[in-house]
C-alpha atoms as a PDB file:
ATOM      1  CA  UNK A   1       0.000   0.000   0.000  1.00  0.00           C
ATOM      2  CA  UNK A   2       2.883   2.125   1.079  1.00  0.00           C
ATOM      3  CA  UNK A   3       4.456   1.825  -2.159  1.00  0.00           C
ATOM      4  CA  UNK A   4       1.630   2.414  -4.162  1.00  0.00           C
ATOM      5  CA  UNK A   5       0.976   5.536  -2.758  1.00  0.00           C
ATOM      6  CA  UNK A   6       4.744   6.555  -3.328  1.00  0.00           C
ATOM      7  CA  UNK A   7       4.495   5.908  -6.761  1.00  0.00           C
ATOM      8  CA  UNK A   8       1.159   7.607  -6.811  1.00  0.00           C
ATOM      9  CA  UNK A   9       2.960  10.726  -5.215  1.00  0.00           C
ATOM     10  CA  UNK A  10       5.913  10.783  -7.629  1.00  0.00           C
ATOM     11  CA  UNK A  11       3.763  10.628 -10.520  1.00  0.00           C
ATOM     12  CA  UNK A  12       1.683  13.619  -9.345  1.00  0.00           C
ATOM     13  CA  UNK A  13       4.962  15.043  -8.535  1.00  0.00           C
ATOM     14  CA  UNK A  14       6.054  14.773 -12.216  1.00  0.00           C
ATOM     15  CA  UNK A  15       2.921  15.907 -13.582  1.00  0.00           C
ATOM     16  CA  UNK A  16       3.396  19.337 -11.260  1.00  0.00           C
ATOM     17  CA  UNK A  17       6.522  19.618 -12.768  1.00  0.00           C
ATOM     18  CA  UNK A  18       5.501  18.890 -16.417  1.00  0.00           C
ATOM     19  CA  UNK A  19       2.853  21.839 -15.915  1.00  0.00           C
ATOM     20  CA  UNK A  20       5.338  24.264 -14.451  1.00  0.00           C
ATOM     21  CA  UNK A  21       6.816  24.439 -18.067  1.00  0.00           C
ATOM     22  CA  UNK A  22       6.366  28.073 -19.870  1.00  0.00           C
ATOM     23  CA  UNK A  23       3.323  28.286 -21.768  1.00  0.00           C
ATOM     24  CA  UNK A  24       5.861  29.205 -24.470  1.00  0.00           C
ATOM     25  CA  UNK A  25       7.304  25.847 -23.980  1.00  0.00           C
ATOM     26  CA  UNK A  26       4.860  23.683 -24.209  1.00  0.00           C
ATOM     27  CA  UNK A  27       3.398  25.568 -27.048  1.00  0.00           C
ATOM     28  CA  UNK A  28       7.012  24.325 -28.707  1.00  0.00           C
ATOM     29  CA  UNK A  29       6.294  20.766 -28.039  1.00  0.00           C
ATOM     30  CA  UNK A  30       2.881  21.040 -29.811  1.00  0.00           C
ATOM     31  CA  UNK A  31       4.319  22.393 -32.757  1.00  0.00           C
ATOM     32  CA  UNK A  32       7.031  20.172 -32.665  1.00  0.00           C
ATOM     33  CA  UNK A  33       4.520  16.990 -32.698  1.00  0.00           C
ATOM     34  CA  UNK A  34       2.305  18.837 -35.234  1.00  0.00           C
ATOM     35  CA  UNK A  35       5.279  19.201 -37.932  1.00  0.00           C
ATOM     36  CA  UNK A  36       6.741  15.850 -36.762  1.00  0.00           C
ATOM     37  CA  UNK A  37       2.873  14.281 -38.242  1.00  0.00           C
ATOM     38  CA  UNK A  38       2.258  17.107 -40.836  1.00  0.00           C
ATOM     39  CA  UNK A  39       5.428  17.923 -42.070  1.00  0.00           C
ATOM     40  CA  UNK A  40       3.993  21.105 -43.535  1.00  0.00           C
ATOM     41  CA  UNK A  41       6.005  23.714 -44.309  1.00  0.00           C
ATOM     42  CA  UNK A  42       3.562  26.785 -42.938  1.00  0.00           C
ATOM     43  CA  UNK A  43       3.958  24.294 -39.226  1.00  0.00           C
ATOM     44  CA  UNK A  44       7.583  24.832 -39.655  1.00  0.00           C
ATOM     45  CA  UNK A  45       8.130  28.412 -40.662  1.00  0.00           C
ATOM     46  CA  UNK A  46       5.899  28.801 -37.514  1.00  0.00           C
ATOM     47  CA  UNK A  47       8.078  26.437 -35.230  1.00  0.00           C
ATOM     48  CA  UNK A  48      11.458  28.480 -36.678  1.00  0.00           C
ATOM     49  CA  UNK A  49       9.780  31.693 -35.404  1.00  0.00           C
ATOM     50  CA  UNK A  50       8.476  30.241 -31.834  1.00  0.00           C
ATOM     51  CA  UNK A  51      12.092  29.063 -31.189  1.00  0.00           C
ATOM     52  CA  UNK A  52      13.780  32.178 -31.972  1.00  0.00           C
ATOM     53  CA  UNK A  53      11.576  33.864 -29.753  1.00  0.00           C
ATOM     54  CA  UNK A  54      11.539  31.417 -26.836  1.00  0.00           C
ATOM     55  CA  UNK A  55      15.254  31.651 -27.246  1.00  0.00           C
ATOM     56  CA  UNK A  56      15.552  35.389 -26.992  1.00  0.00           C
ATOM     57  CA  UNK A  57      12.367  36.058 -24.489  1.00  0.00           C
ATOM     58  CA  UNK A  58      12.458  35.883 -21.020  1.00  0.00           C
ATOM     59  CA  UNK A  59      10.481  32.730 -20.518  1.00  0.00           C
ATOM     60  CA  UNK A  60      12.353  29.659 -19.236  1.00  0.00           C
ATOM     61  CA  UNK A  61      15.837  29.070 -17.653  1.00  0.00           C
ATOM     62  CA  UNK A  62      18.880  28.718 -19.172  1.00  0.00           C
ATOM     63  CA  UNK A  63      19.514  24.919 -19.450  1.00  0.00           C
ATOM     64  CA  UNK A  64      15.763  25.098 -20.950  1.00  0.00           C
ATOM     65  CA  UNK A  65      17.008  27.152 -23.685  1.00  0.00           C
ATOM     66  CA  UNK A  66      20.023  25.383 -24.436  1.00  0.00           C
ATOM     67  CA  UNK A  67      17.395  22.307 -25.193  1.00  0.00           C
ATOM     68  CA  UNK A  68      15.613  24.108 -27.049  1.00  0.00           C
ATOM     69  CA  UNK A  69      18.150  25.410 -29.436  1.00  0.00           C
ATOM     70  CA  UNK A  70      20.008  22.088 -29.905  1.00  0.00           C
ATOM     71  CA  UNK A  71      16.334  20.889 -31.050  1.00  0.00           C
ATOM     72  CA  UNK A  72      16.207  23.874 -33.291  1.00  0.00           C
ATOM     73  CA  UNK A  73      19.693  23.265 -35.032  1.00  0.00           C
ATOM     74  CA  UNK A  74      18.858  19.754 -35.631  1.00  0.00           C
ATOM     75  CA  UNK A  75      15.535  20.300 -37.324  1.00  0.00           C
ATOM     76  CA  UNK A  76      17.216  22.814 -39.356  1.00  0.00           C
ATOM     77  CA  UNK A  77      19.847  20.812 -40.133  1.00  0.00           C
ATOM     78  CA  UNK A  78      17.412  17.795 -41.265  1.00  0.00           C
ATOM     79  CA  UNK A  79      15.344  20.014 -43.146  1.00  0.00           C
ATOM     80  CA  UNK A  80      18.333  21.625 -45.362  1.00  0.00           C
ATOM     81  CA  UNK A  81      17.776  24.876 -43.783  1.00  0.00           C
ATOM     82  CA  UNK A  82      21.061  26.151 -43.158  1.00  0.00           C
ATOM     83  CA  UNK A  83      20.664  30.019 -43.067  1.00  0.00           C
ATOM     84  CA  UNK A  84      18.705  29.092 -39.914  1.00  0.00           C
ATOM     85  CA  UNK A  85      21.280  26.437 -38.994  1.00  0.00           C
ATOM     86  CA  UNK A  86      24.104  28.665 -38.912  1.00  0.00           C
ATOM     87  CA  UNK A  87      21.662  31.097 -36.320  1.00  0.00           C
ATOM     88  CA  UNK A  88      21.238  27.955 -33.824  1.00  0.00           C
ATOM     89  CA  UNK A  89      24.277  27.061 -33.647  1.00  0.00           C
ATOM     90  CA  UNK A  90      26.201  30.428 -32.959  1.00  0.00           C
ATOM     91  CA  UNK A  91      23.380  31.249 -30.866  1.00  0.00           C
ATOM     92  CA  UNK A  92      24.630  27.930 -28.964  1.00  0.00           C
ATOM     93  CA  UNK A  93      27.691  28.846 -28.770  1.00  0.00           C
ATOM     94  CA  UNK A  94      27.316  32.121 -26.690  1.00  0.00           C
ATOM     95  CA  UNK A  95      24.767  30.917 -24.483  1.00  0.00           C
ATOM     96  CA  UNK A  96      27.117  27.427 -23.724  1.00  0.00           C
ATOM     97  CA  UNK A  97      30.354  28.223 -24.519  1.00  0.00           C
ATOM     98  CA  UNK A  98      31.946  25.853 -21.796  1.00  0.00           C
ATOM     99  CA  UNK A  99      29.818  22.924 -23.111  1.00  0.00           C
ATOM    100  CA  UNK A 100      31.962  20.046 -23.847  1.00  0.00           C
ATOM    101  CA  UNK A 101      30.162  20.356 -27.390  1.00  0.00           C
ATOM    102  CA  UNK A 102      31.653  23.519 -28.236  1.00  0.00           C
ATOM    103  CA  UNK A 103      34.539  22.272 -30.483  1.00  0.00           C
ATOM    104  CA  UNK A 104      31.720  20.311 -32.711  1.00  0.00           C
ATOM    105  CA  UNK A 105      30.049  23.271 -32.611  1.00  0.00           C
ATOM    106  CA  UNK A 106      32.399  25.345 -33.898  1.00  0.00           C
ATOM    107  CA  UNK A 107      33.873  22.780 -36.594  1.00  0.00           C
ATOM    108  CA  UNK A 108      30.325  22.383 -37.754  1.00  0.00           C
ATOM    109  CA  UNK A 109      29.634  26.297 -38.048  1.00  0.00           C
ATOM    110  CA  UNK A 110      32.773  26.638 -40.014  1.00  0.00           C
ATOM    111  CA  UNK A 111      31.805  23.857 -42.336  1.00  0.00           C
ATOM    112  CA  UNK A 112      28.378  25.241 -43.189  1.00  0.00           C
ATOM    113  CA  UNK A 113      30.129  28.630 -43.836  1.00  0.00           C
ATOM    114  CA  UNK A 114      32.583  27.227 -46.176  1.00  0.00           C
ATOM    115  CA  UNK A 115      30.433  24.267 -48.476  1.00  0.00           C
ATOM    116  CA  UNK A 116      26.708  26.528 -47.826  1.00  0.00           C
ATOM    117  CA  UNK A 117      26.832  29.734 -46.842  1.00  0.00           C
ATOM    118  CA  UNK A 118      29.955  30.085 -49.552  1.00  0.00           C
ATOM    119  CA  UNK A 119      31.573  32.442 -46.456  1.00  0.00           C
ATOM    120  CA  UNK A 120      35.167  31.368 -47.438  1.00  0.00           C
ATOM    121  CA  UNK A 121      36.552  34.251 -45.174  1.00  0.00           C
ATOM    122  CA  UNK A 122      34.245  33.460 -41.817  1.00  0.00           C
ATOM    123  CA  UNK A 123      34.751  29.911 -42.391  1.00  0.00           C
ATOM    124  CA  UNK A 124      38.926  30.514 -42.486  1.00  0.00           C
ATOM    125  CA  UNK A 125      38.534  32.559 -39.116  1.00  0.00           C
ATOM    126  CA  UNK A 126      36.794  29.945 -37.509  1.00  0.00           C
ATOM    127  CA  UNK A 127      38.967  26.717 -38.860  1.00  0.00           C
ATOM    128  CA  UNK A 128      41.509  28.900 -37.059  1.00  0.00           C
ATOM    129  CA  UNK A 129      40.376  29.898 -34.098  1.00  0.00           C
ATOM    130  CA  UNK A 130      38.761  26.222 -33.714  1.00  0.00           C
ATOM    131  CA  UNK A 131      42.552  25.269 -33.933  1.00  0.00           C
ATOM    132  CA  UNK A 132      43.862  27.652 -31.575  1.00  0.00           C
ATOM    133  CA  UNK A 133      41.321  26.401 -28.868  1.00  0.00           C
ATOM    134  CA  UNK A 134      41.347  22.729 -29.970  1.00  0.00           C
ATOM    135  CA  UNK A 135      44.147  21.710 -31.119  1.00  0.00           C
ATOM    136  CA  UNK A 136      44.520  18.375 -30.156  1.00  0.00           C
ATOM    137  CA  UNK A 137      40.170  17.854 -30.813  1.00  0.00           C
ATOM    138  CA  UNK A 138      39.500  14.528 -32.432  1.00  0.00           C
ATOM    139  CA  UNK A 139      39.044  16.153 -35.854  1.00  0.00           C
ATOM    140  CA  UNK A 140      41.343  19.173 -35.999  1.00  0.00           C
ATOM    141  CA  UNK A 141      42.807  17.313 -38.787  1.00  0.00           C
ATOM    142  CA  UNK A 142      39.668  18.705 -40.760  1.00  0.00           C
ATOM    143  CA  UNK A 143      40.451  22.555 -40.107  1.00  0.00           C
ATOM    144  CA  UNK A 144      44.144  21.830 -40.719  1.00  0.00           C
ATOM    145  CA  UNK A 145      43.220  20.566 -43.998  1.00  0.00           C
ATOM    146  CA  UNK A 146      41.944  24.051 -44.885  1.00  0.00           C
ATOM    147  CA  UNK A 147      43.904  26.259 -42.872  1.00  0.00           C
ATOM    148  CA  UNK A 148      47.296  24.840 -42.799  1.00  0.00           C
ATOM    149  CA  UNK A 149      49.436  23.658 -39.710  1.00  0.00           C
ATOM    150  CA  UNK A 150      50.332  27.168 -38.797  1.00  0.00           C
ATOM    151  CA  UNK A 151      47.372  29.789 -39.558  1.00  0.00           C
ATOM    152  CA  UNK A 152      47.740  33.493 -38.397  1.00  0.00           C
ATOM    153  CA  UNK A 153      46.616  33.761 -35.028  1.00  0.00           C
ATOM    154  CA  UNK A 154      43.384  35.669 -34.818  1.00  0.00           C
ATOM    155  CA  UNK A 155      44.461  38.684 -32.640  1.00  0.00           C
ATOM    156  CA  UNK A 156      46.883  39.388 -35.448  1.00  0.00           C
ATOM    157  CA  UNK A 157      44.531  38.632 -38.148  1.00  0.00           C
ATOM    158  CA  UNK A 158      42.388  41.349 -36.407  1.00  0.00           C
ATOM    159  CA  UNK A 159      45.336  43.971 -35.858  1.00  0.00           C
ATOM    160  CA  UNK A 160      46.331  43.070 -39.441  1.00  0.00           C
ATOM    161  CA  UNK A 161      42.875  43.831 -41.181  1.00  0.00           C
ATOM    162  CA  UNK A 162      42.431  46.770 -38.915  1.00  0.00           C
ATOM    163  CA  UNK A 163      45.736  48.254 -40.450  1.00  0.00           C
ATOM    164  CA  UNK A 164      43.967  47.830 -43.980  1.00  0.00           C
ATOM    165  CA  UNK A 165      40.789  49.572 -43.555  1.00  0.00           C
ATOM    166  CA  UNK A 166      41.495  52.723 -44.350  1.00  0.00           C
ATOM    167  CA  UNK A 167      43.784  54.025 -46.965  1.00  0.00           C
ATOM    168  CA  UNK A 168      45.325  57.335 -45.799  1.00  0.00           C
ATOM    169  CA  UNK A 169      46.840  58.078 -48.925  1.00  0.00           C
ATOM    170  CA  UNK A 170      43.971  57.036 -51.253  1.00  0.00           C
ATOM    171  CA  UNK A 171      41.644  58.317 -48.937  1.00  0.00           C
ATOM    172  CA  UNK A 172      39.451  55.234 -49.204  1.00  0.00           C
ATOM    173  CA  UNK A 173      37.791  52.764 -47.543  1.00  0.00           C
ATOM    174  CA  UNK A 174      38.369  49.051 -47.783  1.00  0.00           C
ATOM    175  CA  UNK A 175      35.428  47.166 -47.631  1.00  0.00           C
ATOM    176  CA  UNK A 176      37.004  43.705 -48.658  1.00  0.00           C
ATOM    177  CA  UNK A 177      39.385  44.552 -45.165  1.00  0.00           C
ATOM    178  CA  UNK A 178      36.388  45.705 -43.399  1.00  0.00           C
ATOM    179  CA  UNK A 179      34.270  42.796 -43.921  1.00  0.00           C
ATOM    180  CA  UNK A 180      37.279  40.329 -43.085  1.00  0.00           C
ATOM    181  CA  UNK A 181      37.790  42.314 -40.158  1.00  0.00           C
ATOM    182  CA  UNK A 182      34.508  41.867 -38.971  1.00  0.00           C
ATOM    183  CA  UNK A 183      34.446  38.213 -39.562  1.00  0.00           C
ATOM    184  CA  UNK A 184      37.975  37.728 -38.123  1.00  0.00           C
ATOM    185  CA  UNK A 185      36.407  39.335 -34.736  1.00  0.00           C
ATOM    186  CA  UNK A 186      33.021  37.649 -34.636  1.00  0.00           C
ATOM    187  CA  UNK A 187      35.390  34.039 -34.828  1.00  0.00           C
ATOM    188  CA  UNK A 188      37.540  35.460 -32.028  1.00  0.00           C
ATOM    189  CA  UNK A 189      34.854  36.524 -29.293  1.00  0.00           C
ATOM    190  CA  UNK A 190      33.108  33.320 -30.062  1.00  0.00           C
ATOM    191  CA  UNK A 191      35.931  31.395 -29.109  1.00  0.00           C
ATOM    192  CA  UNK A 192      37.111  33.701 -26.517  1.00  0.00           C
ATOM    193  CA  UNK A 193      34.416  35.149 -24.448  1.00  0.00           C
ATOM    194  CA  UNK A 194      36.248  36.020 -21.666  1.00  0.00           C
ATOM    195  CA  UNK A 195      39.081  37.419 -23.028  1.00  0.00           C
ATOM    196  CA  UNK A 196      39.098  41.056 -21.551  1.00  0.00           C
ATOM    197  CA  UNK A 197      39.319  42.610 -24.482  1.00  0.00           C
ATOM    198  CA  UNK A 198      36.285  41.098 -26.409  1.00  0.00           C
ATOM    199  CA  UNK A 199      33.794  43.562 -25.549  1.00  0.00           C
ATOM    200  CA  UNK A 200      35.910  45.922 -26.897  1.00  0.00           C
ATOM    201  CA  UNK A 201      36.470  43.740 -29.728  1.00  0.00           C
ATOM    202  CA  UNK A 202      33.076  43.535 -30.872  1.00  0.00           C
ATOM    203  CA  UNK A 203      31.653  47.556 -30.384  1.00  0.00           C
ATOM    204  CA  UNK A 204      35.006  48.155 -32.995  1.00  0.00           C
ATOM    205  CA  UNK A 205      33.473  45.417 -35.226  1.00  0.00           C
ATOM    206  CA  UNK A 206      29.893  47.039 -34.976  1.00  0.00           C
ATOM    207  CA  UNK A 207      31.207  50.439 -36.218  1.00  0.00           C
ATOM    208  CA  UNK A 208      33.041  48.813 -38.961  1.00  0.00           C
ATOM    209  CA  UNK A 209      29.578  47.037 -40.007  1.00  0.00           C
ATOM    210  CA  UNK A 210      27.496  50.056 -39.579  1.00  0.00           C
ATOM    211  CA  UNK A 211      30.569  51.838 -42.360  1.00  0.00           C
ATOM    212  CA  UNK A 212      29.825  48.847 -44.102  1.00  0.00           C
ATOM    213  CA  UNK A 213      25.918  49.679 -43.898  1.00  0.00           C
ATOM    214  CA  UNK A 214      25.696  46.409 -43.044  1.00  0.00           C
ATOM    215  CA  UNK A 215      23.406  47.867 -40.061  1.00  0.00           C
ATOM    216  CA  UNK A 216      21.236  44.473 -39.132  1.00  0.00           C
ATOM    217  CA  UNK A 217      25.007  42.882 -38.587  1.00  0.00           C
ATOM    218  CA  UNK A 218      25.797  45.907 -36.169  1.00  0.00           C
ATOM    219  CA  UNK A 219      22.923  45.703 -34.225  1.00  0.00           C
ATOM    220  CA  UNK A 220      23.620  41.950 -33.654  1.00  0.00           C
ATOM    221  CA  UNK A 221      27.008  43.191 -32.741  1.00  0.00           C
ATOM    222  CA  UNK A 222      25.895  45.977 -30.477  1.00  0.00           C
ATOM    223  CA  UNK A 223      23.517  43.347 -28.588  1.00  0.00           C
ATOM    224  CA  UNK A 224      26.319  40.872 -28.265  1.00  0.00           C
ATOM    225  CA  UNK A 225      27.953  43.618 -26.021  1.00  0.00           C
ATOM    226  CA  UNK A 226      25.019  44.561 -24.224  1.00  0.00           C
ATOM    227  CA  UNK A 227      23.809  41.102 -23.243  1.00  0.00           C
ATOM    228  CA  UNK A 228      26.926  39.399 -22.480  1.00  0.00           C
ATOM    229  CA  UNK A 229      29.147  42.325 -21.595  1.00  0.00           C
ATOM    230  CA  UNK A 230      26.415  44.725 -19.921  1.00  0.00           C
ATOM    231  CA  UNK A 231      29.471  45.899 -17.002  1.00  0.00           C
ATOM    232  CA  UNK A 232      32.034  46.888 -19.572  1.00  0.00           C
ATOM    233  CA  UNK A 233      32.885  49.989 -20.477  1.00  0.00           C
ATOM    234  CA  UNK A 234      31.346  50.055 -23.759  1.00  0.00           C
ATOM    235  CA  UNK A 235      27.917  48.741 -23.086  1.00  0.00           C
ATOM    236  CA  UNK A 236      26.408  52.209 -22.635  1.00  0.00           C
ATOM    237  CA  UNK A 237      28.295  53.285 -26.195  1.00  0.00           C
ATOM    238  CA  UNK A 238      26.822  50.122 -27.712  1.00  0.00           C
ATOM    239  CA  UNK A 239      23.256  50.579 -26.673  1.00  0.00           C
ATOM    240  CA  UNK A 240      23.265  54.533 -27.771  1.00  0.00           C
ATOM    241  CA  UNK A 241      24.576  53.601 -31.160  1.00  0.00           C
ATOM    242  CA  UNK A 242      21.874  50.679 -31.262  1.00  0.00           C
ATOM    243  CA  UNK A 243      19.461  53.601 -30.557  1.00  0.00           C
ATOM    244  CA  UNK A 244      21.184  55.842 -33.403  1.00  0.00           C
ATOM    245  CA  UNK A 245      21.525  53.036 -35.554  1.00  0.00           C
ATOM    246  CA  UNK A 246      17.732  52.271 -35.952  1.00  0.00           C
ATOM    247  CA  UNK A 247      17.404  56.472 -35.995  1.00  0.00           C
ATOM    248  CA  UNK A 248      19.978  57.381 -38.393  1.00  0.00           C
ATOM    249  CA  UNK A 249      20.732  54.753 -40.423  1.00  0.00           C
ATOM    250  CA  UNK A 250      16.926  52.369 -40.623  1.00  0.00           C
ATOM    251  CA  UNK A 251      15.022  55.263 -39.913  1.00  0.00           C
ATOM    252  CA  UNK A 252      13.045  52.702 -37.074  1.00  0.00           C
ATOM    253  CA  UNK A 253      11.536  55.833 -35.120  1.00  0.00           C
ATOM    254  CA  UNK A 254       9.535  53.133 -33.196  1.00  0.00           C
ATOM    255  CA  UNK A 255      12.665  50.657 -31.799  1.00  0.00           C
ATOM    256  CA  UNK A 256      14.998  53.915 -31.832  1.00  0.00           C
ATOM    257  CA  UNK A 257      12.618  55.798 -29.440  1.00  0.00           C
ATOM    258  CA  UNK A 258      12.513  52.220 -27.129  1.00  0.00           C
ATOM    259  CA  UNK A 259      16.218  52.203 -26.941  1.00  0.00           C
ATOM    260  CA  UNK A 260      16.802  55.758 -26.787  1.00  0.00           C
ATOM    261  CA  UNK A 261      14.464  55.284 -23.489  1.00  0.00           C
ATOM    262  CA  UNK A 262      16.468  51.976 -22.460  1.00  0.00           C
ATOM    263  CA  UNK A 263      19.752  53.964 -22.170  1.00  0.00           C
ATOM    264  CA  UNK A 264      18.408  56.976 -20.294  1.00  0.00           C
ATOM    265  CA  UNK A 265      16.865  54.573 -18.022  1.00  0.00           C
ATOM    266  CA  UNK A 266      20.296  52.519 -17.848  1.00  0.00           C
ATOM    267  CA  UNK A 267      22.921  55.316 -18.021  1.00  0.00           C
ATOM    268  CA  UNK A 268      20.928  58.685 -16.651  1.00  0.00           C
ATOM    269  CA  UNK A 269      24.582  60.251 -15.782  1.00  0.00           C
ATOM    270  CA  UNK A 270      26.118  59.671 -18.483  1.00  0.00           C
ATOM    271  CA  UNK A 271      27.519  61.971 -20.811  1.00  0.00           C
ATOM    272  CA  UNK A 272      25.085  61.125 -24.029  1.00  0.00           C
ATOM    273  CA  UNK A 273      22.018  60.821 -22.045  1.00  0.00           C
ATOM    274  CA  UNK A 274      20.795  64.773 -22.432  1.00  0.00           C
ATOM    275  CA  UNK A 275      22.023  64.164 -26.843  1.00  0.00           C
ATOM    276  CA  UNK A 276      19.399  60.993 -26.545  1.00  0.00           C
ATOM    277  CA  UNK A 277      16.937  63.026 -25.177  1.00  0.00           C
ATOM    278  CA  UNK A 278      17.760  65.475 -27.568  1.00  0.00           C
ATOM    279  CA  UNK A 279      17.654  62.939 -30.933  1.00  0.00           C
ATOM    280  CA  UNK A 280      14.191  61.007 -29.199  1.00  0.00           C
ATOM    281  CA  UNK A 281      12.097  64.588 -28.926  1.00  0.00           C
ATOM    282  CA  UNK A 282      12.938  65.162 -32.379  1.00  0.00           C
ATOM    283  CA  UNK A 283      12.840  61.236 -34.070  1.00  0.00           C
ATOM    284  CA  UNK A 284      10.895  61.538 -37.558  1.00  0.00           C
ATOM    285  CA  UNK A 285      12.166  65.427 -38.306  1.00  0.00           C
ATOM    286  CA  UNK A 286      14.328  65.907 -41.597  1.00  0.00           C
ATOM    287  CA  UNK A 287      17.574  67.318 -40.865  1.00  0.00           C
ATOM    288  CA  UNK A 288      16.418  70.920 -42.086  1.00  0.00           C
ATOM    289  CA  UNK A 289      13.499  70.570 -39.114  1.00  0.00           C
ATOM    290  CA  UNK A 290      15.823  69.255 -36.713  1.00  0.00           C
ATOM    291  CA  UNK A 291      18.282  71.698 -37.026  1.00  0.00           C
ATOM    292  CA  UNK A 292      15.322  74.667 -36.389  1.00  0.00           C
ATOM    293  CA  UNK A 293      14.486  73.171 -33.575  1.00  0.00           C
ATOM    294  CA  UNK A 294      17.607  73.156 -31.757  1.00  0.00           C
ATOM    295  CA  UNK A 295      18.783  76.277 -32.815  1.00  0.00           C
ATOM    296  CA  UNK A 296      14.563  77.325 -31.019  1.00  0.00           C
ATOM    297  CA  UNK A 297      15.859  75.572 -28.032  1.00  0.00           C
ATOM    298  CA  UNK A 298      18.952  77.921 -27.778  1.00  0.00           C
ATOM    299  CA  UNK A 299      17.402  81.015 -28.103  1.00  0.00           C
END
């Protein structure tokens, strides 16, 4: 009788559990189920977009997320959708990085950039810096095959490229450089996130993207500082050019006014906090508008 009732308990117990899960959660697992009996493609598209944004909301823990992305990559990887493979999997990679899957992780990022994505340059940077951090991995034979025995180490690849970007004499700008550059420091913080000078690292790279107009690619860049570096000294510079980014360059007045707010709230003493005040009471004016109603301010 005794242990009927125990196993009674425990299965209540596991039921209470089960419907502790986030709504968001279990709203994966019917999806999941629905595409797994369907297979149509409208199901999946749908499943794609709940994923990224149980991933990035605040719903669930972290070892909850983790599952859920490792589900993500491998029905993206099954269903030949690499664009969203590639997203999983770096995604992976700076929410785990001291997972003992990391080195498959990377090797596997750097393939689908090389034979997919056709990325030769991002998939270089990575075959290297996989090597750097693995080199005695099981299959480092694989990025030596591409790379060489001796590639350039990153940190000089980036100090190299940096050197490049601008032509002083021409007076240009090299965007082949640039674009390497940025590459070059996306492998390098992904490899080595707590390397003191990543943070750093990355609001450089942003810049360089947003010269590039690349400006989705800086914003990804901007939040990589902000999320994982949010006590450095640049994570109030990267969240005010993520606000002038969307005002400026996308012309976003509704996400530049949100993080125009986010950063006053954040940084109220800092030294750009009265200029986003100043750029959020005047989002949507030309330049011709905006520049009457400053000069009305300082009368």
């Amino acid at each position: 009788m005794n242990r009927y009732l125990l196993i009674l308990g425990l299965a209540a117990l596991a039921s209470s559990c089960k419907n502790k899960e986030p709504e968001s959660l279990q709203r994966l697992h019917q999806l999941e189920d629905e595409y797994a009996k369907s297979k149509d493609p409208k199901t999946l598209e749908t499943l794609f977009a709940e994923y990224i944004s149980f991933v990035t909301g605040t719903a669930g823990d972290k070892n909850q997320k983790i599952e859920v992305l490792e589900r993500a990559e491998k029905l993206s990887s099954a269903n030949n959708r690499y664009f969203e493979s590639v997203t999983f999997l770096n995604t992976l990679i700076k929410e785990d990085p001291e997972s003992p899957k990391t080195g498959d992780r990377l090797l596997q990022l750097a393939d689908l950039m090389k034979n997919v994505i056709r990325n030769e340059n991002a998939a270089n940077t990575l075959y290297a810096g996989f090597l750097e951090k693995y080199p005695s991995h099981p299959k480092a034979e694989v990025a030596r095959a591409v790379v060489g025995d001796q590639p350039t180490p990153l940190r000089t690849l980036i100090e190299t490229l940096a050197g490049k970007m601008y032509d002083d004499s021409l007076h240009q700008f090299n965007e082949t450089a640039a674009t390497q550059y940025v590459d070059a420091t996306e492998a390098y913080v992904l490899i080595n996130p707590d390397d003191a000078d990543s943070p750093e690292l990355l609001n450089k790279a942003a810049e360089t993207a947003r010269s590039l107009k690349t400006y989705n690619k800086a914003i990804s860049l901007y939040d990589w500082v902000i999320e994982k570096y949010p006590t450095s000294k640049v994570a109030s510079q990267s969240l005010f050019l993520k606000a002038f980014t969307f005002d400026n360059e996308l012309h976003d007045i509704e996400n530049a006014r949100f993080y125009y707010q986010e950063f006053i709230k954040r940084y109220p003493n800092n030294d750009f906090a009265d200029d986003a005040k100043v750029l959020m009471e005047n989002l949507g004016k030309t330049d011709q508008e905006f520049l009457e109603s400053i000069q009305q301010q300082n009368k």
